[in-house]
C-alpha atoms as a PDB file:
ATOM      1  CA  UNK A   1       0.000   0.000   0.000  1.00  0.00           C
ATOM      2  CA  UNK A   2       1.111   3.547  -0.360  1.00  0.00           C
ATOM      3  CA  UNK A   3       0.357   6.688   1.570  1.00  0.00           C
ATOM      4  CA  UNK A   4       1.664  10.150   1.683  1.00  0.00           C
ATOM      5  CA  UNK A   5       4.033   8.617  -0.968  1.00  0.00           C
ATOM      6  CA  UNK A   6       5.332   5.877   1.120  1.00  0.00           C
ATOM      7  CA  UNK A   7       5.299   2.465   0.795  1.00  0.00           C
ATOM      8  CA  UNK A   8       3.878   1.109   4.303  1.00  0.00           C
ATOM      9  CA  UNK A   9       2.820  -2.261   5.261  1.00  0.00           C
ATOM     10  CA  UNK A  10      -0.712  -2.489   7.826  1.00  0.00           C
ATOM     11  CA  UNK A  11      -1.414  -5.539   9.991  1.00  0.00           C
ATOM     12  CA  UNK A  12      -3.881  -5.950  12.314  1.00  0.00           C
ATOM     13  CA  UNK A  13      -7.498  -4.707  12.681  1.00  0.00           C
ATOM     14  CA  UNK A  14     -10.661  -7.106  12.039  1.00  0.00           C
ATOM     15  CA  UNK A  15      -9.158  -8.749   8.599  1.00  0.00           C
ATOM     16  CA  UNK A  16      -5.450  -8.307   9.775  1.00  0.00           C
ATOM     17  CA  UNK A  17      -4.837  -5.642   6.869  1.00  0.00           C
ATOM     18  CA  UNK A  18      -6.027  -2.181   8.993  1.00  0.00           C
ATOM     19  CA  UNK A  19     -10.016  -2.829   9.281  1.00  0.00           C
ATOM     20  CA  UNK A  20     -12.097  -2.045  11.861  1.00  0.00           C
ATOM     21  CA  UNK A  21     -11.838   1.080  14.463  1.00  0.00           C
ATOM     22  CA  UNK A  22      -9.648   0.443  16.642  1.00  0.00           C
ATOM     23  CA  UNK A  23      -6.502   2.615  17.473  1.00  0.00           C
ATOM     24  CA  UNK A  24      -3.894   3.004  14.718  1.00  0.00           C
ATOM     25  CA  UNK A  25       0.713   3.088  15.639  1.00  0.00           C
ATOM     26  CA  UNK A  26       2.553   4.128  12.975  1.00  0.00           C
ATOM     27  CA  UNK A  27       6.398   2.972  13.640  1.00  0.00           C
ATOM     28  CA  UNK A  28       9.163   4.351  12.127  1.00  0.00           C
ATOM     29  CA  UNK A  29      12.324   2.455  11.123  1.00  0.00           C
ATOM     30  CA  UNK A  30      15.800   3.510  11.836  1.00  0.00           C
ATOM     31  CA  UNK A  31      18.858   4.383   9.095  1.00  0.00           C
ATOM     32  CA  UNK A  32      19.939   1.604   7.592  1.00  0.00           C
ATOM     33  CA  UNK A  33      16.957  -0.784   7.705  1.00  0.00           C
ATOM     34  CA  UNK A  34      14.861  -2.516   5.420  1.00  0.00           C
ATOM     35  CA  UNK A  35      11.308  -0.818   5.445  1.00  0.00           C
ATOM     36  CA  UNK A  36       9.610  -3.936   6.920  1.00  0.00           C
ATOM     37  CA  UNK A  37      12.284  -3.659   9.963  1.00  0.00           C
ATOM     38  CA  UNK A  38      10.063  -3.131  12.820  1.00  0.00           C
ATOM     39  CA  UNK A  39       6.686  -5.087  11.420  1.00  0.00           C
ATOM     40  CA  UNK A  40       7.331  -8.073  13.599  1.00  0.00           C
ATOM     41  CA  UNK A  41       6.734  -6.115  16.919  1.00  0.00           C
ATOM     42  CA  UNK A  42       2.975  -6.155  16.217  1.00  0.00           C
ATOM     43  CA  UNK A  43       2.830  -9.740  16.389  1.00  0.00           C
ATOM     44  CA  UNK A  44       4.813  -9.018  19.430  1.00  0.00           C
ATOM     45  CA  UNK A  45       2.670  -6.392  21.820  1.00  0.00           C
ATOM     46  CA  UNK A  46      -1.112  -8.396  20.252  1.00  0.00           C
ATOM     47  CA  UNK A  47      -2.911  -4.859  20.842  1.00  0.00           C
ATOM     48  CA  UNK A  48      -6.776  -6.139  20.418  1.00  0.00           C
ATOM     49  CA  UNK A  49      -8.034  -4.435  17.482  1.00  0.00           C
ATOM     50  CA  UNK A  50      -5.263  -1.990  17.108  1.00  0.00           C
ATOM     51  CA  UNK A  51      -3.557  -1.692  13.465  1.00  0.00           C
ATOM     52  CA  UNK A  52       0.129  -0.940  13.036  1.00  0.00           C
ATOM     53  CA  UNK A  53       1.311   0.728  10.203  1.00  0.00           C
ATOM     54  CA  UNK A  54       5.031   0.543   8.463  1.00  0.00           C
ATOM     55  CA  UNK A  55       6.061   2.624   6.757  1.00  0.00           C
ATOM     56  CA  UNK A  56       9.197   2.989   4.656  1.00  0.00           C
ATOM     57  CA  UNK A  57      11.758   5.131   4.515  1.00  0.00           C
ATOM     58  CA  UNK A  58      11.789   7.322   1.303  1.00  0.00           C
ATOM     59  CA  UNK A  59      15.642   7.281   0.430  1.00  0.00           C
ATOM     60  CA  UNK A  60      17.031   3.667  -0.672  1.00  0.00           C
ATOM     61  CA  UNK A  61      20.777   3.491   0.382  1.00  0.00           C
ATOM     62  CA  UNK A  62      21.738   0.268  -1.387  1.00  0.00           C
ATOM     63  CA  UNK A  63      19.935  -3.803  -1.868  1.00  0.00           C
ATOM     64  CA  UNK A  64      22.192  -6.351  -0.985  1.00  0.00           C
ATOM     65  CA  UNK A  65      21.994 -10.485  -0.477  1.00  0.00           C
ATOM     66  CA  UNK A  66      19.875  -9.171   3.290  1.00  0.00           C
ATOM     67  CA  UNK A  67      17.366  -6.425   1.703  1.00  0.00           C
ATOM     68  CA  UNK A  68      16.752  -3.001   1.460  1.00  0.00           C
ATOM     69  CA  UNK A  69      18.981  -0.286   3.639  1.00  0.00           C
ATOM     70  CA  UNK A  70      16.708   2.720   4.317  1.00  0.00           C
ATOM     71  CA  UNK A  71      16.926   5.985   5.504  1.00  0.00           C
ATOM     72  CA  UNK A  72      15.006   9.040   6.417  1.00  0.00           C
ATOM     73  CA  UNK A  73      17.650  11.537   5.508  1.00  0.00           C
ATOM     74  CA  UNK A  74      21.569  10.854   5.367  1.00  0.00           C
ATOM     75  CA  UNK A  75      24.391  10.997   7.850  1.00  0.00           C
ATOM     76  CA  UNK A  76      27.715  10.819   7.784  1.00  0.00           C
ATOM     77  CA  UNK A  77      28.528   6.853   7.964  1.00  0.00           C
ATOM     78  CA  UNK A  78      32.212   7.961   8.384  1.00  0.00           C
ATOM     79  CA  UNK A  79      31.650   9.326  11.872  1.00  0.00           C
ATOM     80  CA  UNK A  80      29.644   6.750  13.232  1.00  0.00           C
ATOM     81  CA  UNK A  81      32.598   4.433  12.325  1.00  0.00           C
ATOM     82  CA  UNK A  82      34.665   6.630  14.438  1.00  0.00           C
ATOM     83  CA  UNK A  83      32.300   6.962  17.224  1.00  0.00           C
ATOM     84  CA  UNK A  84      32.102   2.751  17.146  1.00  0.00           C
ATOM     85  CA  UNK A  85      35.804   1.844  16.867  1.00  0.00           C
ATOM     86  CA  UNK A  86      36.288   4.228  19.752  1.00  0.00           C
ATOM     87  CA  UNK A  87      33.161   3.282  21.973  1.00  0.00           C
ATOM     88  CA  UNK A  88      32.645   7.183  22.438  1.00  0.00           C
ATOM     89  CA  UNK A  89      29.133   7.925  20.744  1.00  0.00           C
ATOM     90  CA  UNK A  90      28.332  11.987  19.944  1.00  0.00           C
ATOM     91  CA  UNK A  91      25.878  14.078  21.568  1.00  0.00           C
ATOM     92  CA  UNK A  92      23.745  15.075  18.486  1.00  0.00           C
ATOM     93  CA  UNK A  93      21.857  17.518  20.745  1.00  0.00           C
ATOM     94  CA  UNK A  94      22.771  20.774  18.885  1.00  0.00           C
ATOM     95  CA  UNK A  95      22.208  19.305  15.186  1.00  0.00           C
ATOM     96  CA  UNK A  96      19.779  20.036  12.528  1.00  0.00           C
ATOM     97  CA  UNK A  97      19.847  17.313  10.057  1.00  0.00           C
ATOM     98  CA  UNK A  98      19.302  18.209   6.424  1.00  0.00           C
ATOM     99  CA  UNK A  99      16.998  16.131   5.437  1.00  0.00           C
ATOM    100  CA  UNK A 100      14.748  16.414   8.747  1.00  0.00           C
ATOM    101  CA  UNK A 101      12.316  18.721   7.289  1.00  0.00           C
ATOM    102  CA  UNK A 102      11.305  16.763   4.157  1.00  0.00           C
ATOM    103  CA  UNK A 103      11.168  13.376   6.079  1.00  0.00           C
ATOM    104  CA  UNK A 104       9.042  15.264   8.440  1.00  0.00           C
ATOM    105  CA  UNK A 105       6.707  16.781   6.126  1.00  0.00           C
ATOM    106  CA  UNK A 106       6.394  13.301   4.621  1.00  0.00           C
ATOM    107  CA  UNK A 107       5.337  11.977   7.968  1.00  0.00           C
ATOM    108  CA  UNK A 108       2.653  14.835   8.604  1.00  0.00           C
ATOM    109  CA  UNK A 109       0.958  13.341   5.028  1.00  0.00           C
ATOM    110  CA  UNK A 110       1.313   9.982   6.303  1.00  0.00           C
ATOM    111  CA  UNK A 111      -0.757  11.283   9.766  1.00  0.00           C
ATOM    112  CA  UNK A 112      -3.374  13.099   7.383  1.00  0.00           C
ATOM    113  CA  UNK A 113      -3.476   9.965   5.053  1.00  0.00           C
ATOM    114  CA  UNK A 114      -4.308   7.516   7.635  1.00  0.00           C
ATOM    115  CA  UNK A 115      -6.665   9.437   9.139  1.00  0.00           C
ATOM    116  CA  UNK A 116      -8.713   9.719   6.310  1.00  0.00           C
ATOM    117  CA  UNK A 117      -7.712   5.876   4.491  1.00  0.00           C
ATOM    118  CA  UNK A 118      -8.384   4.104   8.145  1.00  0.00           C
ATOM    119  CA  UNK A 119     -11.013   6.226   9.297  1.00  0.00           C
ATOM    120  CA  UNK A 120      -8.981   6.747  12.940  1.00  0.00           C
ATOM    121  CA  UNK A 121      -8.801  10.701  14.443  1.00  0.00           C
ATOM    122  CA  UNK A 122      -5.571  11.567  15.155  1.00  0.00           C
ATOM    123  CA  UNK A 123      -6.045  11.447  18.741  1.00  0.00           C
ATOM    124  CA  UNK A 124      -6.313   7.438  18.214  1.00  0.00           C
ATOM    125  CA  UNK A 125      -3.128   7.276  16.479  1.00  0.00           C
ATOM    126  CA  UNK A 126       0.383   6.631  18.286  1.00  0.00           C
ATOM    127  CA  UNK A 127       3.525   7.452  16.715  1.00  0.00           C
ATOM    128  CA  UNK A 128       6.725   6.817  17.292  1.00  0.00           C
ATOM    129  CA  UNK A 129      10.255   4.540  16.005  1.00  0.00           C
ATOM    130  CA  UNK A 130      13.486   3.359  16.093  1.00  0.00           C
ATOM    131  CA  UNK A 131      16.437   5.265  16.955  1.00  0.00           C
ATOM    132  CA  UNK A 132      16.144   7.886  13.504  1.00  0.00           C
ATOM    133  CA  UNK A 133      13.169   6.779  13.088  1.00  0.00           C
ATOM    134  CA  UNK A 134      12.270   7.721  16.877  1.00  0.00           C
ATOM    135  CA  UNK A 135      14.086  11.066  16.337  1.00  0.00           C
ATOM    136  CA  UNK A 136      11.832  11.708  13.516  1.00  0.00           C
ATOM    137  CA  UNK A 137       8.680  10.515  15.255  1.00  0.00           C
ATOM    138  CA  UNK A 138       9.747  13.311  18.186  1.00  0.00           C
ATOM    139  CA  UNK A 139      10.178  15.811  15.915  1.00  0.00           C
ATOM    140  CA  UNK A 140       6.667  15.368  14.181  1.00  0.00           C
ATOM    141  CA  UNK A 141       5.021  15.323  17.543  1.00  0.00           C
ATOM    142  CA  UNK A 142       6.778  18.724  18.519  1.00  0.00           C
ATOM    143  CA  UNK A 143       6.140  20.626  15.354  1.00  0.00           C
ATOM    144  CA  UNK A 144       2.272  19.625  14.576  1.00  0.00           C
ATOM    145  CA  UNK A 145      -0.315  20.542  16.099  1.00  0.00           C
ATOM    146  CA  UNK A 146      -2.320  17.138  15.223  1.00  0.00           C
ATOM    147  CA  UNK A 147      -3.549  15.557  18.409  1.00  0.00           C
ATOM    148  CA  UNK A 148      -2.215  11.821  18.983  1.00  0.00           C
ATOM    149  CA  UNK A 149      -2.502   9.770  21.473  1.00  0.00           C
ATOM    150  CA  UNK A 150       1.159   9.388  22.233  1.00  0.00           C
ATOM    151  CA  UNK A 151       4.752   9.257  20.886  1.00  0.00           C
ATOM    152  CA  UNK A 152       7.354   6.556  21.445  1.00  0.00           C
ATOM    153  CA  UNK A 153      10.530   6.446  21.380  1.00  0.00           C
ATOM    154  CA  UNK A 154      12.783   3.503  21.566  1.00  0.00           C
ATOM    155  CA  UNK A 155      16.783   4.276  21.481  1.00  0.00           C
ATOM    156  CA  UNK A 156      16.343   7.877  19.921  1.00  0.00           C
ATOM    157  CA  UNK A 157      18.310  10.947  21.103  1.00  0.00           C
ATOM    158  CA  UNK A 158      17.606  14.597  21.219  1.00  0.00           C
ATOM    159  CA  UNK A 159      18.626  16.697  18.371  1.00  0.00           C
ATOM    160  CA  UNK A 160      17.443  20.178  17.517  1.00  0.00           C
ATOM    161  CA  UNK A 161      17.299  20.953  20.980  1.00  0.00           C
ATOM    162  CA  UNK A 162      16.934  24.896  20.853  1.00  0.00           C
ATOM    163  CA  UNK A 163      13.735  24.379  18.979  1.00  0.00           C
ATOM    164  CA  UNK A 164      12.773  21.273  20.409  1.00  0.00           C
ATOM    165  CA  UNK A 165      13.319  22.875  23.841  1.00  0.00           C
ATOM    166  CA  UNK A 166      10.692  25.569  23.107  1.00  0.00           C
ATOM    167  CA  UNK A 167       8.175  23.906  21.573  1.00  0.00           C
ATOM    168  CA  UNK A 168       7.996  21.030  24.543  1.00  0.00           C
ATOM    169  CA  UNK A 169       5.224  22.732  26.442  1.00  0.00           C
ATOM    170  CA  UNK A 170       2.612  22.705  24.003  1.00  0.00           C
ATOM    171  CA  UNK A 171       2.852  18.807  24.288  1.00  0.00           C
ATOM    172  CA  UNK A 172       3.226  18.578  28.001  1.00  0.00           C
ATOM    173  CA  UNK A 173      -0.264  16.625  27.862  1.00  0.00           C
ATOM    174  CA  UNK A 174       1.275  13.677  25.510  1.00  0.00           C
ATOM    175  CA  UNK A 175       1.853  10.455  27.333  1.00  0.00           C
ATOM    176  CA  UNK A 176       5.347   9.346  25.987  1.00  0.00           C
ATOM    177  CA  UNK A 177       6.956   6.002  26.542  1.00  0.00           C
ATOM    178  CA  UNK A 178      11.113   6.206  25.586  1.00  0.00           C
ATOM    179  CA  UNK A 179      13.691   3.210  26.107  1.00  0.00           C
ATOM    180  CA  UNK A 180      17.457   3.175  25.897  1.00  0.00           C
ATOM    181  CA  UNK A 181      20.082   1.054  26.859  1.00  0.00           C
ATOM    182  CA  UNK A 182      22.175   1.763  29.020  1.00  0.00           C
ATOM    183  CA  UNK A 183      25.711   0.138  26.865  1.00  0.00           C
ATOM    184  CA  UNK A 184      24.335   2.165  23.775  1.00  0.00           C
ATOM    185  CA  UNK A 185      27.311   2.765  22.000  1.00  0.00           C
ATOM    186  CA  UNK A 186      25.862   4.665  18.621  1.00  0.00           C
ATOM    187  CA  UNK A 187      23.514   6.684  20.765  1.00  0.00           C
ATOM    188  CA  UNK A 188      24.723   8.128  24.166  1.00  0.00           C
ATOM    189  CA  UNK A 189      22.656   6.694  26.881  1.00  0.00           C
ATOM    190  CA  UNK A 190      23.069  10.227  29.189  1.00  0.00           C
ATOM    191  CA  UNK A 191      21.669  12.335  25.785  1.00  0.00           C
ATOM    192  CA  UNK A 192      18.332   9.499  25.877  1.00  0.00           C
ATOM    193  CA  UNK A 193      18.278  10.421  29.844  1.00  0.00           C
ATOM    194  CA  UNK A 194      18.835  14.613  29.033  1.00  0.00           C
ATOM    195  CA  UNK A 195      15.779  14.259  26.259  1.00  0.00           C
ATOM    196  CA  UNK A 196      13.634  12.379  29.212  1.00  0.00           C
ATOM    197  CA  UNK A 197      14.416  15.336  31.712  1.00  0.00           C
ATOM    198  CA  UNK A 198      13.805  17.913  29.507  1.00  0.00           C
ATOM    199  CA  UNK A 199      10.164  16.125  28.579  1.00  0.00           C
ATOM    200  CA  UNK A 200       9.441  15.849  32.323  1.00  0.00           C
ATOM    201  CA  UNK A 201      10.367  19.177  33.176  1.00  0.00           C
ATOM    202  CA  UNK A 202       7.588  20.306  31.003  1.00  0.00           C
ATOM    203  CA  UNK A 203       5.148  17.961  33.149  1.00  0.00           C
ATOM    204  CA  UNK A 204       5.344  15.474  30.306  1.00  0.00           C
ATOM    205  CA  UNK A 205       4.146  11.933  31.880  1.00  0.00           C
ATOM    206  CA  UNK A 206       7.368   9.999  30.347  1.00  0.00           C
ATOM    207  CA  UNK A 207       7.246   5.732  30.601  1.00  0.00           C
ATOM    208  CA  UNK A 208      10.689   5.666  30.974  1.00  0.00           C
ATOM    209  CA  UNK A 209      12.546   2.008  30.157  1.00  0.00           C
ATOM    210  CA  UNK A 210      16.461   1.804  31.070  1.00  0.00           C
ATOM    211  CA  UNK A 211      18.029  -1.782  29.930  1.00  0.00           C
ATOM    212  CA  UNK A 212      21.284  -2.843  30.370  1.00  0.00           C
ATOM    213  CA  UNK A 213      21.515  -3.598  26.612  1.00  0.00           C
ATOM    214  CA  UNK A 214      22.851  -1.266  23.423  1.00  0.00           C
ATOM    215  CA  UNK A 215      21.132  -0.330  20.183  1.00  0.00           C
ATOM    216  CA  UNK A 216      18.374  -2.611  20.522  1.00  0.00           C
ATOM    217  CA  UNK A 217      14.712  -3.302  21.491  1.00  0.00           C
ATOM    218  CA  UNK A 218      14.537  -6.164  23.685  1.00  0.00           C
ATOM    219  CA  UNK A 219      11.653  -8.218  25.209  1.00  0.00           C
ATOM    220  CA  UNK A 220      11.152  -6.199  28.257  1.00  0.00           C
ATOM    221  CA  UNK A 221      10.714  -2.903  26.340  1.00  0.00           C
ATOM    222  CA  UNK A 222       8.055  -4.567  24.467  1.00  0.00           C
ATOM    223  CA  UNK A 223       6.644  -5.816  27.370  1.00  0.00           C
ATOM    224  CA  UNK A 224       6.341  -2.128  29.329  1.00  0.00           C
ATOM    225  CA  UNK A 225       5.738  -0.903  25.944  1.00  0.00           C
ATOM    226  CA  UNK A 226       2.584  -3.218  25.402  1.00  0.00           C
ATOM    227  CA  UNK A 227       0.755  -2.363  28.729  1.00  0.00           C
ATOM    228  CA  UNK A 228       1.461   1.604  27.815  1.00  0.00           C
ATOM    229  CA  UNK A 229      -0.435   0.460  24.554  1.00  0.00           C
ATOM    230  CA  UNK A 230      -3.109  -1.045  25.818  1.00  0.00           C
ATOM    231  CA  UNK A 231      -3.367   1.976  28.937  1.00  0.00           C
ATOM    232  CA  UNK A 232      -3.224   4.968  25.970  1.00  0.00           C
ATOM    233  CA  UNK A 233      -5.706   3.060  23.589  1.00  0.00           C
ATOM    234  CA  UNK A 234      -8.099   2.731  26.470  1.00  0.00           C
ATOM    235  CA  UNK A 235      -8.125  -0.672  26.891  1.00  0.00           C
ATOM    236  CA  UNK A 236      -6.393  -1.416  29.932  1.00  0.00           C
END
């Protein structure tokens, strides 16, 4: 299926393919994934009636033996080969990536879109990804005014944080759930913890998930991350 331009996959609903009315999560990949990355998890947190939508990322880095690599806008590869070798991930706090605004534009479609495809306000729909994708996912929340019913954001990191920073209080209201590991060595576990702070000193209600793992999203995130589901959709 497309939408907004995207190719997404939907599971779930009454059929399994995104009927009925039930609440709607859109989850965002991260750089470097295949599109269908993250479409297991809904098998995973078995939300009754909920649909989950996939959607993937517009740019196509390269198809090898393993898939698609995806991205939402570019980075520089070369530095986060530095930042691995030497275990000493950046604090992306004060960037501004490129290609942010287009990728987010493209995500405020795919809000509209599913709205009106699925039949779901906006207020029924949860947002939120993986590491860029998560980072893309906050960024949408911060600069629409759409009402959802919450953002999530599993091993993302703050960037933009000037603007970010100011527009926080407008979504003080938004039930968030983030998780990080704490061994995260792409994305500094302390920048995950400085994003949470900064929601909560708006009066944010924040689900907050610390692992000892690194990059990854393991089985008690999707645990914590089910019952937040099921609390936000009403059901539980």
């Amino acid at each position: 299926m497309i939408l907004a331009g995207l190719e997404v996959q939907v599971i779930g609903g009454t059929d399994g393919r995104g009927s009925g009315d039930g609440p709607v999560v859109i989850l965002l990949h991260g750089f470097g994934a295949p599109g269908n990355d993250l479409v297991p998890l809904a098998s995973v947190l078995r939300i009754p009636r909920a649909r989950f939508i996939f959607p993937a990322a517009p740019l196509l880095l390269e198809t090898n033996y393993f898939g698609e690599s995806r991205a939402w806008w570019m980075i520089d590869q070369e530095r986060i080969e530095q930042d691995l070798a030497t275990g000493r991930p950046r604090d992306r706090s004060k960037e501004h990536p490129a290609g942010l605004p287009e990728a987010r534009r493209q995500i405020v479609r795919l809000l509209s879109d599913t709205c009106r495809m699925f039949e779901v306000p906006s207020e029924r729909i949860a947002l939120g990804g993986f590491s860029q994708g998560a980072m893309l996912a906050c960024d949408v929340a911060l600069r629409t005014d759409m009402p959802l019913a919450g953002l999530i954001l599993l091993s993302g990191t703050l960037i933009c944080e000037d603007e970010w920073t100011d527009l926080m209080p407008k979504r003080a209201r938004l039930p968030i759930f983030q998780s990080h590991g704490a061994s995260d060595r792409l994305l500094p576990f302390s920048s995950a913890v400085k994003l949470r702070d900064l929601w909560t000193s708006q009066g944010a209600r924040v689900d907050w998930v610390e692992f000892p793992g690194e990059h990854e999203i393991p089985i008690e995130v999707l645990t914590q991350l089910a019952t937040y589901l099921y609390r936000i959709a009403g059901q539980g």
